[in-house]
Protein backbone atom coordinates (compact mmCIF):
# COMPACT_ATOMS: atom_id res chain seq x y z
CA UNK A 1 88.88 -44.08 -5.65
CA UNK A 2 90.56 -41.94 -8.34
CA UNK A 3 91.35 -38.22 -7.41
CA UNK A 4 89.42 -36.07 -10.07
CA UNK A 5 89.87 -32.54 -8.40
CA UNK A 6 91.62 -30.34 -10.80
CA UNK A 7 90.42 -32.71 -13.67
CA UNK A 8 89.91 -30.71 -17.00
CA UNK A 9 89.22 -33.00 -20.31
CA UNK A 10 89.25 -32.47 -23.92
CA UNK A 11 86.46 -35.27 -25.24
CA UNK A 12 87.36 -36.02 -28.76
CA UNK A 13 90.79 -35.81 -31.02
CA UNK A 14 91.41 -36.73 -34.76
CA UNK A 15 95.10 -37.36 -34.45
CA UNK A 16 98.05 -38.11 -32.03
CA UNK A 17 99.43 -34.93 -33.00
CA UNK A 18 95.98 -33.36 -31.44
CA UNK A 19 96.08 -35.27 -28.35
CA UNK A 20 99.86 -34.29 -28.15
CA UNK A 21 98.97 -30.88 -28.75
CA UNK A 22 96.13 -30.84 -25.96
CA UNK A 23 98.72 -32.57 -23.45
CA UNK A 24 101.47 -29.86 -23.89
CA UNK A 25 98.61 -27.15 -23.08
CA UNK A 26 97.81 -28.18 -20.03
CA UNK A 27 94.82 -30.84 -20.50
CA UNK A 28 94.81 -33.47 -18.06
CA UNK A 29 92.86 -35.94 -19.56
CA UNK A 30 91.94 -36.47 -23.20
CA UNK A 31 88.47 -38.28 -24.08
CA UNK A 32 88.31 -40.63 -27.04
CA UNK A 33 84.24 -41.06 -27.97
CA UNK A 34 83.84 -44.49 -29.10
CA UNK A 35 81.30 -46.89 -29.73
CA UNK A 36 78.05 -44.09 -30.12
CA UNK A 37 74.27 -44.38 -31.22
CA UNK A 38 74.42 -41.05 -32.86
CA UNK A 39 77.77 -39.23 -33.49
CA UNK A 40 80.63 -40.74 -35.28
CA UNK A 41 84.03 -41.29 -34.21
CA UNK A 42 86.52 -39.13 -34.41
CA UNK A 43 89.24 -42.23 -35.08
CA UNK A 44 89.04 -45.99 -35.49
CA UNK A 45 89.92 -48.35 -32.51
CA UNK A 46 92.75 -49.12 -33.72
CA UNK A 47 94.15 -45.41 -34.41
CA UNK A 48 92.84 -45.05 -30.77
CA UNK A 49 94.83 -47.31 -29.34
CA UNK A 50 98.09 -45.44 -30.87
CA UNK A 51 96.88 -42.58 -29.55
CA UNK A 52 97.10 -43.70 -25.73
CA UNK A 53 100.04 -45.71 -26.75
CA UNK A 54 102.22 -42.68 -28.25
CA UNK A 55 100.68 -39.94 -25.62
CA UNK A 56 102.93 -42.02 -22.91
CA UNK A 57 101.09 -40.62 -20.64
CA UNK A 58 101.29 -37.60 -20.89
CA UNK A 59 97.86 -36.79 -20.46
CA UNK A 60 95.74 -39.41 -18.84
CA UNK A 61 93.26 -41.10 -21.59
CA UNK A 62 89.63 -42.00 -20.79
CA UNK A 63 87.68 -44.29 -23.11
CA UNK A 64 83.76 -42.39 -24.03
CA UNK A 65 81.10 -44.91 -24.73
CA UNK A 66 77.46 -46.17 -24.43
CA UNK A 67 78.26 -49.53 -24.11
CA UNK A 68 76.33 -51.03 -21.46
CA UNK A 69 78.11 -54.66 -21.03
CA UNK A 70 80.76 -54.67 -18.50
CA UNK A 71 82.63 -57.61 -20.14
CA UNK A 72 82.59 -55.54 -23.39
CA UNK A 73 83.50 -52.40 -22.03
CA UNK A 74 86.48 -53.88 -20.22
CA UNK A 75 87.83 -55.76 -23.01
CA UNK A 76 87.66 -52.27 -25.31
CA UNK A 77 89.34 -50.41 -22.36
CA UNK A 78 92.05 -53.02 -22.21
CA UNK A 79 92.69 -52.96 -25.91
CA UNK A 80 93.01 -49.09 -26.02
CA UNK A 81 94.89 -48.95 -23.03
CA UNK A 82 93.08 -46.26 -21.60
CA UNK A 83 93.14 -44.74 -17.89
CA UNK A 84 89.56 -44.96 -17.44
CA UNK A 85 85.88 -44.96 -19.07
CA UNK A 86 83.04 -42.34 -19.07
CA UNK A 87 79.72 -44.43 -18.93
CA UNK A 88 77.84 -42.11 -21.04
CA UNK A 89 75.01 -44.40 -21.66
CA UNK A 90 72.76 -46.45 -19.43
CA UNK A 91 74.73 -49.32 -18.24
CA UNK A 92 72.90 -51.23 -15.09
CA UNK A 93 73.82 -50.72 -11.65
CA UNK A 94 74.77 -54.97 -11.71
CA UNK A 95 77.00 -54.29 -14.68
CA UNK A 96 78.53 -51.12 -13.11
CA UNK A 97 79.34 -53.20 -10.14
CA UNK A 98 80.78 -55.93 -11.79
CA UNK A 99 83.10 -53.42 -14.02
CA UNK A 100 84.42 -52.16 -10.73
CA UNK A 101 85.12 -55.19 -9.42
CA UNK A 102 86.71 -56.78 -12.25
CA UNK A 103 88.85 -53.25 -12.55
CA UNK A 104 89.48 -51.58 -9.11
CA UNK A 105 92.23 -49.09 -10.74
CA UNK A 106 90.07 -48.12 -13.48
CA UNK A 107 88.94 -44.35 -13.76
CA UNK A 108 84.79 -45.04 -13.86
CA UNK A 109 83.09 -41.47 -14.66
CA UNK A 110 79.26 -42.15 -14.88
CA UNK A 111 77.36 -39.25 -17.29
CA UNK A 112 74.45 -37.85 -16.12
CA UNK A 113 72.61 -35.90 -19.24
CA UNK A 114 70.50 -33.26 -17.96
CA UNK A 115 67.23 -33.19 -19.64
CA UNK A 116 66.99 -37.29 -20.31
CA UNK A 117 65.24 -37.51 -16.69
CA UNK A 118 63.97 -35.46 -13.73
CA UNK A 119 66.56 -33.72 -11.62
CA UNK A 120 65.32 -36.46 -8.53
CA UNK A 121 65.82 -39.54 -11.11
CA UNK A 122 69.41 -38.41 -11.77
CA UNK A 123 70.22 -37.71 -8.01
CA UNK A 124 68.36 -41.61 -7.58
CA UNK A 125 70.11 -43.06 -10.12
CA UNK A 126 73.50 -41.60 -9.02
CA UNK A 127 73.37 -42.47 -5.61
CA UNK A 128 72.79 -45.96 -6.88
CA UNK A 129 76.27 -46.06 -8.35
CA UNK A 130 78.17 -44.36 -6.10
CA UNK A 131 79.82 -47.15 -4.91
CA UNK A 132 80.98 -48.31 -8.03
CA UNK A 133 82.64 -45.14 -9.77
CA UNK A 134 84.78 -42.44 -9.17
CA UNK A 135 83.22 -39.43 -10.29
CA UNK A 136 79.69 -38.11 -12.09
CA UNK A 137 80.14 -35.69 -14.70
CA UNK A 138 76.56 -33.78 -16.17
CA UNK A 139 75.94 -33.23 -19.69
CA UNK A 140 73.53 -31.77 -21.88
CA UNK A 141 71.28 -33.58 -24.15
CA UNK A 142 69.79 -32.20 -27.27
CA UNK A 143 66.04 -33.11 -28.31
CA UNK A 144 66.36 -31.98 -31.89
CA UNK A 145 69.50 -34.26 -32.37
CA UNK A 146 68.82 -36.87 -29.82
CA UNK A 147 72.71 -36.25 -28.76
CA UNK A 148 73.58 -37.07 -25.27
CA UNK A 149 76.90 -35.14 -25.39
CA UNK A 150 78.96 -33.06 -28.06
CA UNK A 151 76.04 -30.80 -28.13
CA UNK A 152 77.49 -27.28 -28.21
CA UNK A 153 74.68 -26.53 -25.32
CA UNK A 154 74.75 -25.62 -21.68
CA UNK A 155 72.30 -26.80 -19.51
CA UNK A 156 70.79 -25.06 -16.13
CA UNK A 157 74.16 -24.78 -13.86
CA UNK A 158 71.72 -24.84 -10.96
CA UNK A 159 70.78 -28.78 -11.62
CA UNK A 160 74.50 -29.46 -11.70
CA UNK A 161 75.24 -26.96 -8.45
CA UNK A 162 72.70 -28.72 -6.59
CA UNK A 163 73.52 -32.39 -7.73
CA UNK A 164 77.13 -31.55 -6.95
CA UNK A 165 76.59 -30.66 -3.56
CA UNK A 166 74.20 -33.71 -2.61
CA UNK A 167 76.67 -36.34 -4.58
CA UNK A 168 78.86 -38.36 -2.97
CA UNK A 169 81.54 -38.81 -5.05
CA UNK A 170 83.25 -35.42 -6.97
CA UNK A 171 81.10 -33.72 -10.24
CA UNK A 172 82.40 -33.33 -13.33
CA UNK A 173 80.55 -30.04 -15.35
CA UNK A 174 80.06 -30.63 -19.03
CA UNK A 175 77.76 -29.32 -21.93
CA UNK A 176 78.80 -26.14 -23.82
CA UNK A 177 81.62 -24.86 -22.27
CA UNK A 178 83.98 -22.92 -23.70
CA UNK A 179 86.75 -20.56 -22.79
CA UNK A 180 84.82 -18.00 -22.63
CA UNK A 181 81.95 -19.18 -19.88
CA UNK A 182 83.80 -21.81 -17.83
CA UNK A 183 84.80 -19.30 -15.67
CA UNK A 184 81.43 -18.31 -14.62
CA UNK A 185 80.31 -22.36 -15.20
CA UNK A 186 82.67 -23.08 -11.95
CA UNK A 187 81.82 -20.33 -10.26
CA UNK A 188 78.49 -21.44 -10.70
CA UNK A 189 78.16 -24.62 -10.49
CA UNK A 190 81.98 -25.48 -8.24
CA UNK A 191 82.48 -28.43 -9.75
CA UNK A 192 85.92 -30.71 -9.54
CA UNK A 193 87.00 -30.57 -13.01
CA UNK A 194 85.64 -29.99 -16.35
CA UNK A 195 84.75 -31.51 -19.91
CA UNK A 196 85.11 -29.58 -23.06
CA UNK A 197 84.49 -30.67 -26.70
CA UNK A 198 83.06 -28.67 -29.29
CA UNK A 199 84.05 -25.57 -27.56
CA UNK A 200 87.63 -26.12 -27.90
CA UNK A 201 87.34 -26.54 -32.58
CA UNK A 202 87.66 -24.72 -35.48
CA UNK A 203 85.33 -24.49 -37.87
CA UNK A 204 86.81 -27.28 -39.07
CA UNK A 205 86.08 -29.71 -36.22
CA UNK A 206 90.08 -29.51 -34.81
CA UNK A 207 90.93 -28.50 -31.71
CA UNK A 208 92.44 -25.10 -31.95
CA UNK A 209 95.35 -24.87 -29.84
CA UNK A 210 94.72 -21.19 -28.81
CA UNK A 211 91.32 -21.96 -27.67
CA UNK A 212 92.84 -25.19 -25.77
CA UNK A 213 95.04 -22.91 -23.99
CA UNK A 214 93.05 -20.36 -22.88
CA UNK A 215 90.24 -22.85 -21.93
CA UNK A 216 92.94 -24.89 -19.95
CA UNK A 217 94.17 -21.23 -18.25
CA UNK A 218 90.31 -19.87 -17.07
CA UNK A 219 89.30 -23.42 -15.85
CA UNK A 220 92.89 -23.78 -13.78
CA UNK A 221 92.22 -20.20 -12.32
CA UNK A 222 88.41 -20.97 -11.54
CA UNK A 223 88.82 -24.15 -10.12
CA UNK A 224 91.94 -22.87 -7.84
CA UNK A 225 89.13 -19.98 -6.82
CA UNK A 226 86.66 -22.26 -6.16
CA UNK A 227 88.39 -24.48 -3.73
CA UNK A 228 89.80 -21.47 -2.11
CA UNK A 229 86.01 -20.47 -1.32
CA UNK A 230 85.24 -24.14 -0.58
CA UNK A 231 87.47 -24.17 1.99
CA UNK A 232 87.01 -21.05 3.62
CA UNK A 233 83.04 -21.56 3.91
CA UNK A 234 84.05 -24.83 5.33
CA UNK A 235 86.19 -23.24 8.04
CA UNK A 236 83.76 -20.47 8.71
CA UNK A 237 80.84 -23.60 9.10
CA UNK A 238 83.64 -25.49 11.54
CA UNK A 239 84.26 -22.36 13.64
């Protein structure tokens, strides 16, 4: 499996310059949305595909998408070139499977959206797949929209504090986050990396690169926090 801790992702660019932009800040993985029931790409598949191609890799590049088909959602990864795919839709637990065995190096992030099902369905539904991907990330989803990501909104931190600590595999927090609460969203929640989108724009929908980098400097101090408590509770509970 794919080591997530540390992980902190921008979802979304318009441009390579963007994504370069994001890289040299800090961002360890940039998100490219594609493929979506209700927002609209940022860039075409083919402009994504120059992005990964011209970040050379200098920021790892994950592939965001509701497709459900595992065939389909290989052969889009492939073209792009991507590091890995966020499941943000519902694919089945058979077509999960068969993307992970068809792609054993393949980042797999499965999206749980709080508010789409009970807090016990999500746990159900994750455990299901935790053989198959590498991390769970949580998400917010908006009624009035019908959005499943890109919101702008938190959800509870509580649902993802207590699905992180009964998951198997490491938990990705997004929904809402900003630089100015993902401090207190890991310290809440003590998660092993984080997903930003809207939080990180302009009024003009572009990442702004002082936001970027003082998103990219709270999240790297948080996180470094929280595994420094993680470990010492763990020590004091071995002693």
């Amino acid at each position: 499996m794919t080591n997530t801790q540390n992980l902190i992702q921008a979802a979304g660019v318009k441009s390579l310059a963007e994504a370069r932009m994001l890289a040299a800040c800090g961002v360890t993985h940039v998100g490219l949305p594609l493929r979506l029931p209700v927002h609209t790409p940022d860039v075409s598949e083919a402009e994504a595909r120059d992005i990964v191609q011209g970040l050379c890799r200098a920021a790892a590049t994950v592939l965001i998408t509701y497709l459900t088909d595992a065939r389909e959602t290989l052969e889009l990864c492939r073209y792009l070139g991507v590091d890995g795919v966020q499941l943000h839709g519902r694919m089945p637990l058979a077509e999960a499977l068969r993307l992970r065995e068809a792609a054993p190096a393949l980042l797999i992030i499965k999206s749980l959206v709080v508010g789409t099902a009970s807090e016990a369905a999500l746990l159900a539904e994750a455990q299901a797949h935790a053989t198959c991907v590498d991390a769970f990330l949580t998400d917010t989803f908006d009624p009035s929209s019908g959005a499943s990501g890109a919101t702008g909104k938190a959800h509870d931190w509580a649902v993802s504090r207590r699905l992180a600590e009964a998951l198997p595999r490491p938990l990705i927090l997004a929904g809402g986050l900003t630089p100015d609460n993902v401090a207190r969203a890991i310290e809440a929640v003590r998660p092993a990396g984080v997903d930003a989108h809207t939080g990180l724009e302009n009024a003009s929908g572009d990442k702004d690169e002082a936001l970027v980098r003082r998103f990219v400097a709270e999240a790297r101090k948080a996180l470094a926090a929280s595994a420094q408590g993680t470990g010492l509770a763990k020590a004091r509970d071995s002693a």
